[in-house]
N, C-alpha and C. Protein backbone atom coordinates (compact mmCIF):
# COMPACT_ATOMS: atom_id res chain seq x y z
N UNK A 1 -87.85 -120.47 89.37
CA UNK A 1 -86.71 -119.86 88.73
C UNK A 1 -85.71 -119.41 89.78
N UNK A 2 -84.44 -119.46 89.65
CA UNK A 2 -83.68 -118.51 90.49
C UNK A 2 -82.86 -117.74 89.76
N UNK A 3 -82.80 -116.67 90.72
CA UNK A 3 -81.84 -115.76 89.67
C UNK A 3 -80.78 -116.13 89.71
N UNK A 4 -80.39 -116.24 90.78
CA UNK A 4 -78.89 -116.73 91.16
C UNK A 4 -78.03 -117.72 89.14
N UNK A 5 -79.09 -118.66 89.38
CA UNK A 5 -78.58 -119.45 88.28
C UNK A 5 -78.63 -118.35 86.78
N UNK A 6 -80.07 -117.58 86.65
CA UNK A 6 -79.67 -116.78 85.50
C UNK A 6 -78.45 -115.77 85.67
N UNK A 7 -78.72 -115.06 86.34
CA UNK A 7 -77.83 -114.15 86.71
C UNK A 7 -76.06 -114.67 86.13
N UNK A 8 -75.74 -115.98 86.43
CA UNK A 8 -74.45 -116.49 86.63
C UNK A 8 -74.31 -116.87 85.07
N UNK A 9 -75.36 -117.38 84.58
CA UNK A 9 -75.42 -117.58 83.00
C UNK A 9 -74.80 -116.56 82.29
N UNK A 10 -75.90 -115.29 82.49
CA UNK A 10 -75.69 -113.54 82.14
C UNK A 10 -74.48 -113.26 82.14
N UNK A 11 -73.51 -114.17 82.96
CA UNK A 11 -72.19 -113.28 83.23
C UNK A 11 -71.10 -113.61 82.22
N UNK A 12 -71.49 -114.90 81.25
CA UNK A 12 -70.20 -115.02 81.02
C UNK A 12 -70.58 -114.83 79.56
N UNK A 13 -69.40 -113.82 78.70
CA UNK A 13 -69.41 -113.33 77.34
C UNK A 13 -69.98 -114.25 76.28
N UNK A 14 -69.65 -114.80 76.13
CA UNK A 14 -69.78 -116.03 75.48
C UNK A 14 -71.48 -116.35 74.94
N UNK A 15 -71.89 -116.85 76.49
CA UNK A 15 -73.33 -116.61 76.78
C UNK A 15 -74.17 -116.18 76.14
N UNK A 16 -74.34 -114.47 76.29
CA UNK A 16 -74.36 -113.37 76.00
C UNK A 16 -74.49 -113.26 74.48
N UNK A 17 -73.37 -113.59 73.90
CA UNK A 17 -73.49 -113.41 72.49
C UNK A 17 -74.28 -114.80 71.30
N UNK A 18 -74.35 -115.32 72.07
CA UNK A 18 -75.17 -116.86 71.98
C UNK A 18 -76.53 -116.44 71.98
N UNK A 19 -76.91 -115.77 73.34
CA UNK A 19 -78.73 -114.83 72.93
C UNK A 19 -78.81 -113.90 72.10
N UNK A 20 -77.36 -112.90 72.05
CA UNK A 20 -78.06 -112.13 70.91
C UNK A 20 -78.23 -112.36 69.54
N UNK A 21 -77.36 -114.06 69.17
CA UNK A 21 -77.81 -114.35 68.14
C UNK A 21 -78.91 -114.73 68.11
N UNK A 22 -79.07 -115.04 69.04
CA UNK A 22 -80.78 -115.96 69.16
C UNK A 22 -81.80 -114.63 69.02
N UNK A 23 -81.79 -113.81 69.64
CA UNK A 23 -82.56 -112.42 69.63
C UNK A 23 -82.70 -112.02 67.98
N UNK A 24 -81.75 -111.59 67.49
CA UNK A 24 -81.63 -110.88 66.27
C UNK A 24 -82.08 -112.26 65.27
N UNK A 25 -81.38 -113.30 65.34
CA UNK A 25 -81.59 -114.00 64.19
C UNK A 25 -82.74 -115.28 64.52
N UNK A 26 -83.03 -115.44 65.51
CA UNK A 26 -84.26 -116.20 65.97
C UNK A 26 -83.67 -117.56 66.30
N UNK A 27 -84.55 -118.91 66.05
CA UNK A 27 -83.63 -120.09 66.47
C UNK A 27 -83.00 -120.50 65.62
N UNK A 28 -81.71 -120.88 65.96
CA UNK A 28 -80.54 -121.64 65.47
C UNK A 28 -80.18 -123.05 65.76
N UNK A 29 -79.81 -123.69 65.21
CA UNK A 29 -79.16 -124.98 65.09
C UNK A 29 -77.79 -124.96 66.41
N UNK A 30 -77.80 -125.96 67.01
CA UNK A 30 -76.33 -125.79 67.57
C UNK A 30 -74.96 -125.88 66.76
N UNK A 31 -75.01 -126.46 65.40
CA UNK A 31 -73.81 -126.55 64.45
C UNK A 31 -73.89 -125.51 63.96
N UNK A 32 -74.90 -123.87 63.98
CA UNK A 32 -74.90 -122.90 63.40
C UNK A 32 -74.47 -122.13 64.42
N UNK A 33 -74.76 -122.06 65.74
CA UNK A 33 -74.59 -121.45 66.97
C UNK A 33 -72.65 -121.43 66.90
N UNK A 34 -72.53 -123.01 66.71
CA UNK A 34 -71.08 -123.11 66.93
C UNK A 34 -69.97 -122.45 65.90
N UNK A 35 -70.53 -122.51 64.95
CA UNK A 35 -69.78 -121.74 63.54
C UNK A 35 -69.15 -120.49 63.83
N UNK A 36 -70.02 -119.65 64.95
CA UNK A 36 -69.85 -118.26 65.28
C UNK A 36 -68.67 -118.19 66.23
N UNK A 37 -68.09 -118.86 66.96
CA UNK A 37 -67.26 -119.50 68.05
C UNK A 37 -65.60 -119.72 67.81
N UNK A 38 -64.62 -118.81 67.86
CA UNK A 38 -63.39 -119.61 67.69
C UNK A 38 -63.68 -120.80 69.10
N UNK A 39 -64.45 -121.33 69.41
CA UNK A 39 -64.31 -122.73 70.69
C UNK A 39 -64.48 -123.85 70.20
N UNK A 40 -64.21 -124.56 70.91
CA UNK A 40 -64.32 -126.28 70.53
C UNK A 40 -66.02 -126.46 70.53
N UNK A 41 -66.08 -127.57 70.01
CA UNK A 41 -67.79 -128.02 70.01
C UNK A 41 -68.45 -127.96 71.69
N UNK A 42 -67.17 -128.84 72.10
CA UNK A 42 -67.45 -129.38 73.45
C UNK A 42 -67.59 -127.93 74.51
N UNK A 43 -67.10 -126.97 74.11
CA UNK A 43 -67.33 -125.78 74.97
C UNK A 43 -68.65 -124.92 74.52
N UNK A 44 -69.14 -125.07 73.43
CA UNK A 44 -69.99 -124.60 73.03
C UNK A 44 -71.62 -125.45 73.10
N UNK A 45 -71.18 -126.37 73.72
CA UNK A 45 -72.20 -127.24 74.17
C UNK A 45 -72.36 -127.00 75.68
N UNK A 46 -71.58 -126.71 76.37
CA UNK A 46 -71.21 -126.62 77.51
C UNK A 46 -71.84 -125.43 78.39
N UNK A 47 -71.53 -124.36 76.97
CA UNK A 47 -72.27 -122.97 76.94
C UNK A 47 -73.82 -123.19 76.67
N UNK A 48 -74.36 -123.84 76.05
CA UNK A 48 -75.61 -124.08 76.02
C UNK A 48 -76.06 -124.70 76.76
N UNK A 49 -75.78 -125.82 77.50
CA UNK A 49 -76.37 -126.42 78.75
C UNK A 49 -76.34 -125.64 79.74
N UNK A 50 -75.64 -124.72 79.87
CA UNK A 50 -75.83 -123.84 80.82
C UNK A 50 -76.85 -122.50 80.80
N UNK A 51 -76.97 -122.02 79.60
CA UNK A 51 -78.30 -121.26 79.29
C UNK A 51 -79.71 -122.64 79.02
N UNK A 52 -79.32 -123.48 78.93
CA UNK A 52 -80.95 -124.45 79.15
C UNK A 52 -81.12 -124.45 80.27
N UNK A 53 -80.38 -124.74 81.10
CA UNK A 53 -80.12 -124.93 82.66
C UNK A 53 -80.78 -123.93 83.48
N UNK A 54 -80.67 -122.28 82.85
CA UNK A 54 -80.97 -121.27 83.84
C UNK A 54 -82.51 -121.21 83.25
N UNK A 55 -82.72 -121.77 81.80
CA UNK A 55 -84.09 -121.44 81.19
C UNK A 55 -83.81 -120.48 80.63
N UNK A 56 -83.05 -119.96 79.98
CA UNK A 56 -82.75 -119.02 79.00
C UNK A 56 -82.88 -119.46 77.83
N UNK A 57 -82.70 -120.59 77.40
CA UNK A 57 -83.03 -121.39 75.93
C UNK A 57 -84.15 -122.48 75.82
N UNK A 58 -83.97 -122.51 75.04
CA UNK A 58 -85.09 -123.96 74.73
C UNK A 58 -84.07 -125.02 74.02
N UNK A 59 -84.52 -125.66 73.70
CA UNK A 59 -84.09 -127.09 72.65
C UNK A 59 -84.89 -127.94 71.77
N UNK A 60 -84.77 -128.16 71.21
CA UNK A 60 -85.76 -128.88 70.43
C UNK A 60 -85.02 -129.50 68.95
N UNK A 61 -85.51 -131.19 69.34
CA UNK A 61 -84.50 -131.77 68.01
C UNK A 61 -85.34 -131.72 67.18
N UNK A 62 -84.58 -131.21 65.81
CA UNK A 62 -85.51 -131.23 64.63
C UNK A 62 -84.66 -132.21 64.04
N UNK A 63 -85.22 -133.54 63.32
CA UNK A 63 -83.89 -134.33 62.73
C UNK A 63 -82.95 -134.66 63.45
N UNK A 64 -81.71 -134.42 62.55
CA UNK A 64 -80.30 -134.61 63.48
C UNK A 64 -79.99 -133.57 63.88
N UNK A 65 -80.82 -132.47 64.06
CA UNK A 65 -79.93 -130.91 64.33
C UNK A 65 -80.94 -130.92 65.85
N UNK A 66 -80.16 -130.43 66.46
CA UNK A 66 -81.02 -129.44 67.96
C UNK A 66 -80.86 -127.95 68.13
N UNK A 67 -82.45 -128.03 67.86
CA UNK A 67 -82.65 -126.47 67.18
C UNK A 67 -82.57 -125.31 68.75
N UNK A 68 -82.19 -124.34 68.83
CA UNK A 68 -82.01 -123.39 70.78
C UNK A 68 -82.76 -122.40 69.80
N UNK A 69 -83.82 -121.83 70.96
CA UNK A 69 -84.51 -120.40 70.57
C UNK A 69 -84.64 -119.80 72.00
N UNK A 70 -85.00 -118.37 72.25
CA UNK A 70 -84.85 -117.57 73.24
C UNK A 70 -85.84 -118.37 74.21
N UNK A 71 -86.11 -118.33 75.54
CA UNK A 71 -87.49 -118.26 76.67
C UNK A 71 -87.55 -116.98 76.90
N UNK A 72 -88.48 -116.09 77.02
CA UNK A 72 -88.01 -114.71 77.59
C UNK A 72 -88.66 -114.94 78.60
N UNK A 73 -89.59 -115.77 79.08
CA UNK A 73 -90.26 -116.13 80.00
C UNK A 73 -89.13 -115.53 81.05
N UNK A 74 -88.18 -116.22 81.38
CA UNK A 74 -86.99 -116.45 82.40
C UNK A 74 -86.89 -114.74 82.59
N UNK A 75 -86.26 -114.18 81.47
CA UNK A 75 -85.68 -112.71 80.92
C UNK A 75 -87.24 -111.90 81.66
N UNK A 76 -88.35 -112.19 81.68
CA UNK A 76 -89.29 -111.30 82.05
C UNK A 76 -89.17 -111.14 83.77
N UNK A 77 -88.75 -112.80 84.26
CA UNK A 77 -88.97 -113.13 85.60
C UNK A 77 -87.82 -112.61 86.01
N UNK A 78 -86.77 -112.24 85.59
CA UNK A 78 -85.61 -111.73 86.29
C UNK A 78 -85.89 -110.14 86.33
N UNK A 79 -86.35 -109.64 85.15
CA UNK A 79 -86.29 -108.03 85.38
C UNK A 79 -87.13 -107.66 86.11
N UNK A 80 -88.70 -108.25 86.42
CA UNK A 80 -89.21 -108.17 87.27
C UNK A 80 -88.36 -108.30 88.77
N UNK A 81 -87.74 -109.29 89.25
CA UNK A 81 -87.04 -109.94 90.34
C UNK A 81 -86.55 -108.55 91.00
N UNK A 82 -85.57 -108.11 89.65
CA UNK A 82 -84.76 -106.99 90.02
C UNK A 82 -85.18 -105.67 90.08
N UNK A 83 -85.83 -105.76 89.64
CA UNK A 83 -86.92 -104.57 89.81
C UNK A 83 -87.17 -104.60 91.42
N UNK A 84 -88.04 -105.64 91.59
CA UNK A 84 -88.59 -105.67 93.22
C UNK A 84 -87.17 -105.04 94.56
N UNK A 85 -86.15 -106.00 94.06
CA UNK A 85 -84.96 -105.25 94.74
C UNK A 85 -84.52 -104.07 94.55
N UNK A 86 -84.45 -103.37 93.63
CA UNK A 86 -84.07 -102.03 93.60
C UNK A 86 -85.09 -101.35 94.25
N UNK A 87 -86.34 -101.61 94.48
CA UNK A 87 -87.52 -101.57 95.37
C UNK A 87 -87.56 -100.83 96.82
N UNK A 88 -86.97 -102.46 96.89
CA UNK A 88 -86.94 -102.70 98.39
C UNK A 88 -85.67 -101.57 98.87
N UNK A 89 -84.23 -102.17 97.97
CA UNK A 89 -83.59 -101.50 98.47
C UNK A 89 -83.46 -99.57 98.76
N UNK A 90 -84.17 -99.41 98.23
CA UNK A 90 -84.40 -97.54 97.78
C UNK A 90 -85.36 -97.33 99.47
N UNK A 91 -86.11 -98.09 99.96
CA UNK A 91 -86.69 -98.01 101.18
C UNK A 91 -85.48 -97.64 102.34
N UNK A 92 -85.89 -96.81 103.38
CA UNK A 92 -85.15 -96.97 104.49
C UNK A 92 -86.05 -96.92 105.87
């Protein structure tokens, strides 16, 4: 995992509100994901390859739909991560 890549995911709004649908409402369709979006398809695809990318999502085609649900796997390995640094850094 790197954080670097989650971390950069985390940053952009968009993102963000893409997991908390996923959080609150569980997995979604990407034509349901996109509904929520004044964006084009193509940006909202764009936004999701980039949370698959860091491992923040999953995918999975059901049919013609490709269904995204949370990993928290990733979400566990980062707060841990950051944890360790606030760690380290508190040492002198």
């Amino acid at each position: 995992m790197s954080i670097d890549r989650t971390l950069r995911a985390l940053g952009d709004p968009t993102r963000r509100a893409i997991l908390r649908a996923l959080r609150n409402e569980g997995d979604l369709p990407a034509g349901e994901i996109a509904a929520r979006f004044p964006l084009t398809q193509a940006s909202i695809s764009h936004h999701l390859a980039v949370l698959k990318e860091a491992k923040l999502v999953q995918a999975e085609r059901q049919g013609r739909s490709i269904v995204y649900s949370l990993d928290m796997t990733v979400f566990q390995e980062t707060v841990e991560q950051v944890l360790r640094l606030l760690e380290a850094g508190g040492r002198t």
